[in-house]
N, C-alpha and C. Protein backbone atom coordinates (compact mmCIF):
# COMPACT_ATOMS: atom_id res chain seq x y z
N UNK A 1 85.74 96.43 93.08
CA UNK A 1 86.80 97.37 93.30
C UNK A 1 86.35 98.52 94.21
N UNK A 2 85.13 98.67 93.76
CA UNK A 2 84.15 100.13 94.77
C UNK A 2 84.82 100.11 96.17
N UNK A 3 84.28 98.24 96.50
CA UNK A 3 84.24 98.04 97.60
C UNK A 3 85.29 98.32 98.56
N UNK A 4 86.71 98.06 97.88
CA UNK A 4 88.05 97.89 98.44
C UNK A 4 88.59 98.83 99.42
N UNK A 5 87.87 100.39 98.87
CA UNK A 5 88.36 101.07 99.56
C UNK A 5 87.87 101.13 101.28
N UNK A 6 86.79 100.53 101.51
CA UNK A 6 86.19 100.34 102.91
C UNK A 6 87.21 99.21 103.43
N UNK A 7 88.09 98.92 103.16
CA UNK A 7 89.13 98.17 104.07
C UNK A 7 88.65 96.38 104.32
N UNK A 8 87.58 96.25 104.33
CA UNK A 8 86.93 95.12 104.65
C UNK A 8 87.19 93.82 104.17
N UNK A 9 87.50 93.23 104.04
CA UNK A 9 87.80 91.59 103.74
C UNK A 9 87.14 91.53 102.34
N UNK A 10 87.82 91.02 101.27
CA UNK A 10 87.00 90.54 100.12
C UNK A 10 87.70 88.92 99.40
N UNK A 11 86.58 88.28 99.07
CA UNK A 11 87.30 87.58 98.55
C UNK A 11 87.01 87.00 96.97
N UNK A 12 87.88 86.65 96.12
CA UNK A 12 88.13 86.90 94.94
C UNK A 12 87.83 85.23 93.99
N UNK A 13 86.74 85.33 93.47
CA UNK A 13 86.64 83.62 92.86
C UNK A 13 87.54 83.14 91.77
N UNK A 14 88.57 82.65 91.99
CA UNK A 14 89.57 83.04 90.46
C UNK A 14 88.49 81.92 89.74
N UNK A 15 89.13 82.35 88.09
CA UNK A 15 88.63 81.37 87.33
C UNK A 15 89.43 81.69 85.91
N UNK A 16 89.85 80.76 85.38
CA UNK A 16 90.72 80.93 83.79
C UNK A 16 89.82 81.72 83.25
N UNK A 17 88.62 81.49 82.91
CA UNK A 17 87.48 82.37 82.21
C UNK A 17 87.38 83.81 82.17
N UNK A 18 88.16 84.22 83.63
CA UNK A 18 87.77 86.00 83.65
C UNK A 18 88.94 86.21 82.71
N UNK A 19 88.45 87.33 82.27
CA UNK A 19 88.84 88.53 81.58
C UNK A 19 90.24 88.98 81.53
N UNK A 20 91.20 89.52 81.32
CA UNK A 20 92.37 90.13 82.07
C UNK A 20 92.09 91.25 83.15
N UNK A 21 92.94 91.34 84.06
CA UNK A 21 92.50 93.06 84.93
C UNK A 21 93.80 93.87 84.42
N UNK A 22 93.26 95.52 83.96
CA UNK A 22 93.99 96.33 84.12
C UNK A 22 94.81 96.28 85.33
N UNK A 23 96.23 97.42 84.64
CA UNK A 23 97.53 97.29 86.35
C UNK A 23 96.93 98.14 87.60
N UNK A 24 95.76 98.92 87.43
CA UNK A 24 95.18 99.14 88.80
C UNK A 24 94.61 98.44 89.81
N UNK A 25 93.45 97.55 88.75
CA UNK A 25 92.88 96.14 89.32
C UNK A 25 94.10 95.50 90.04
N UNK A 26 95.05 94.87 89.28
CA UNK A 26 96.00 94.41 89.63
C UNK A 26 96.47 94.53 90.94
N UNK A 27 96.48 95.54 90.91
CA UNK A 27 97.25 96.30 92.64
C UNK A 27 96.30 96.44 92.96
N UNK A 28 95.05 96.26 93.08
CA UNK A 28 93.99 95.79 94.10
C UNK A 28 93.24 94.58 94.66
N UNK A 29 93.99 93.82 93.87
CA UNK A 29 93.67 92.29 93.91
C UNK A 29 94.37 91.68 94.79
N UNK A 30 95.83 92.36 94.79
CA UNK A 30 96.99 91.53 95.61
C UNK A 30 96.39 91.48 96.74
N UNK A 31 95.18 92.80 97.04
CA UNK A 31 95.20 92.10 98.64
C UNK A 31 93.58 91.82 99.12
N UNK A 32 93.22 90.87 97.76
CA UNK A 32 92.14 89.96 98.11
C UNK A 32 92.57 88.56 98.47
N UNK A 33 91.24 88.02 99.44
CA UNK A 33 91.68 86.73 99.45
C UNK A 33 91.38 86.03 98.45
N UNK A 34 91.94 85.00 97.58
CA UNK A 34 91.65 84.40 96.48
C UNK A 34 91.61 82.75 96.66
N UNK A 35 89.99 82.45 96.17
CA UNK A 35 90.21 80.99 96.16
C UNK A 35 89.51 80.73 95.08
N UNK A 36 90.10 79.64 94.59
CA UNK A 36 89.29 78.61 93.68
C UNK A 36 88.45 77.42 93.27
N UNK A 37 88.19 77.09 94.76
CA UNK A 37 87.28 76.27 94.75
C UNK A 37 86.32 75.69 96.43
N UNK A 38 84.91 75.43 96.38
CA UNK A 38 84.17 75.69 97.60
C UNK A 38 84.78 75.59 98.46
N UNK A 39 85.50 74.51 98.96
CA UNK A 39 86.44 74.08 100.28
C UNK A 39 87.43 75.26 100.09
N UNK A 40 87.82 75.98 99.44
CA UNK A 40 88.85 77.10 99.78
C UNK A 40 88.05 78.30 100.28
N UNK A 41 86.75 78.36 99.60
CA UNK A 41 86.01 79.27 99.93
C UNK A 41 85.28 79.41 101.54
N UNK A 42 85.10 78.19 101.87
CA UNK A 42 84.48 77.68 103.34
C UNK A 42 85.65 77.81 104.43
N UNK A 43 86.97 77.55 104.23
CA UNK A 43 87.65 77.75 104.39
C UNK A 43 88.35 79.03 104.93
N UNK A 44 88.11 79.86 103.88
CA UNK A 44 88.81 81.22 104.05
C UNK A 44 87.40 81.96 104.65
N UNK A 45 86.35 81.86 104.65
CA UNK A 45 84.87 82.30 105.51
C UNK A 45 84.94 81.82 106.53
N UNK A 46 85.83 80.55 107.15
CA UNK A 46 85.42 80.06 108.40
C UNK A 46 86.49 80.89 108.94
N UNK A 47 87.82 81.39 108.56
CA UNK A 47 89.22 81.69 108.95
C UNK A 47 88.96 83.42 109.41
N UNK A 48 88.02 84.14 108.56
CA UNK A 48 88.42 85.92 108.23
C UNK A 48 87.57 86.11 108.93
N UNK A 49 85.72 85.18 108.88
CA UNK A 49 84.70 86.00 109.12
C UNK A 49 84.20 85.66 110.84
N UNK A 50 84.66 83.68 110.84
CA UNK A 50 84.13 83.53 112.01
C UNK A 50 85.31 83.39 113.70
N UNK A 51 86.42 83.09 112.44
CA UNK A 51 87.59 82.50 113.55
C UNK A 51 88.14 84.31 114.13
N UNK A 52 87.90 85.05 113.04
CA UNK A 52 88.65 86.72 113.13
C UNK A 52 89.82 86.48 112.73
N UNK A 53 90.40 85.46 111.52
CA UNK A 53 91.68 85.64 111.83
C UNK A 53 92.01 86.28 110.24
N UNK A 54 91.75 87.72 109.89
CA UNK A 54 92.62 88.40 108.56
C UNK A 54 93.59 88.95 108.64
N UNK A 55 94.33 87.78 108.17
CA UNK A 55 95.23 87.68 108.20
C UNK A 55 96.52 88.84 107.13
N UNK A 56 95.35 89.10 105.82
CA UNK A 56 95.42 90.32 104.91
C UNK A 56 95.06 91.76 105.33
N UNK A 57 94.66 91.69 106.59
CA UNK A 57 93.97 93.74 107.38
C UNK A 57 95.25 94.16 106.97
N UNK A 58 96.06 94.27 107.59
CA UNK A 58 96.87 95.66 107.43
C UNK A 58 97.29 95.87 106.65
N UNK A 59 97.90 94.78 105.43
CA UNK A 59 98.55 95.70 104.03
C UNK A 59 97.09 95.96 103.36
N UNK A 60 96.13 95.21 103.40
CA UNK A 60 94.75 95.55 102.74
C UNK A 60 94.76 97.13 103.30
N UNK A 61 94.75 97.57 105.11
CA UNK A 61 94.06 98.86 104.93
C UNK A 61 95.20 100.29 104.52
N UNK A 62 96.55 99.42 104.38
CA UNK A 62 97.67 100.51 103.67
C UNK A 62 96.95 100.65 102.97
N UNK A 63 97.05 99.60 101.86
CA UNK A 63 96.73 99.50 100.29
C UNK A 63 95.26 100.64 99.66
N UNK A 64 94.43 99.94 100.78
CA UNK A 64 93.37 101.02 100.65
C UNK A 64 93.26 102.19 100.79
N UNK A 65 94.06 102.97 101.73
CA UNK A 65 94.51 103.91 101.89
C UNK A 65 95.16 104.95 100.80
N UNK A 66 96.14 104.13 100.62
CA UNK A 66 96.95 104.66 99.59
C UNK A 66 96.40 104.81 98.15
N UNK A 67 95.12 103.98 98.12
CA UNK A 67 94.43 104.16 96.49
C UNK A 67 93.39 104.87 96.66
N UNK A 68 92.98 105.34 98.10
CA UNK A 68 91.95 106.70 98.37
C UNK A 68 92.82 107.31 98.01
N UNK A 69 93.78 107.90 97.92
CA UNK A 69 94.65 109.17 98.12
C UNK A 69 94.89 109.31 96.78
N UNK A 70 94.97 108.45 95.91
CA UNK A 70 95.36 108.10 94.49
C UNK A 70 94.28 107.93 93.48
N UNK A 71 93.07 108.25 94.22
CA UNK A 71 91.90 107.64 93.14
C UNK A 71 91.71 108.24 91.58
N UNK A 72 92.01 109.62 92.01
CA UNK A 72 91.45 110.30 90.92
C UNK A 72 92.95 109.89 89.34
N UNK A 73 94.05 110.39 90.09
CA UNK A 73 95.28 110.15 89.14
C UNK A 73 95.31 108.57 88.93
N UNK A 74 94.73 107.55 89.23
CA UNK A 74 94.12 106.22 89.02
C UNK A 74 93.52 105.96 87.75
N UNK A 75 92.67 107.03 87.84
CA UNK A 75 91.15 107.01 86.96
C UNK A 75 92.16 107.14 85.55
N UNK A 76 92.30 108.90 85.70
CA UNK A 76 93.20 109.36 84.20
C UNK A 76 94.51 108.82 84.04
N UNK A 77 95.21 107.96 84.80
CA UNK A 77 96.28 107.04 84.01
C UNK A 77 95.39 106.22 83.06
N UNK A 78 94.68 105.55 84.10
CA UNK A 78 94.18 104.08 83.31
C UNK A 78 93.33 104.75 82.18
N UNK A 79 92.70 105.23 82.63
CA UNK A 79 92.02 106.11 80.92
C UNK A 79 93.04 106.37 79.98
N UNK A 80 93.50 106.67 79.88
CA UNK A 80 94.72 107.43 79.35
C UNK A 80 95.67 105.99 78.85
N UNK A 81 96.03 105.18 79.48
CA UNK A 81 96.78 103.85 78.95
C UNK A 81 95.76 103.24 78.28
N UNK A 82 94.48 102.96 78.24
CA UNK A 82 93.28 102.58 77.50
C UNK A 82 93.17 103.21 76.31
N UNK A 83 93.56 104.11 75.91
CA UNK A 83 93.22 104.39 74.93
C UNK A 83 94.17 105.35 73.36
């Protein structure tokens, strides 16, 4: 999540196994790339990192944007719904 806010391409290994994400996670996930298995993964590395084609940059660097600006009232919602 650290990472997100540097705008940069991430991509997301789903798996039934993880955990649930809080609704902040949530709205930071939408704008990962998500795959589930190697050929999706080789795939989406051959497409973002070598072809240049991210296709997710600009709502990713809204998104990021908009949750710099929001970080702190982020923190104490989700604290605050946690507990």
């Amino acid at each position: 999540m650290e990472y997100f806010v540097t705008g940069n391409p991430l991509i997301r290994l789903v798996s039934k196994k993880a955990p649930e994400y809080n609704i902040n996670s949530k709205e930071v996930i939408k704008n990962y790339y998500s795959v589930e298995s190697i050929s999706e993964l080789e795939k989406t590395l051959s497409e973002v990192l070598i072809q240049n084609k991210d296709s997710m940059r600009k709502q990713r660097v809204e998104a990021s944007n908009q949750f710099r600006q929001n970080a702190t009232e982020n923190i104490i919602t989700d604290l605050l719904n946690q507990f």
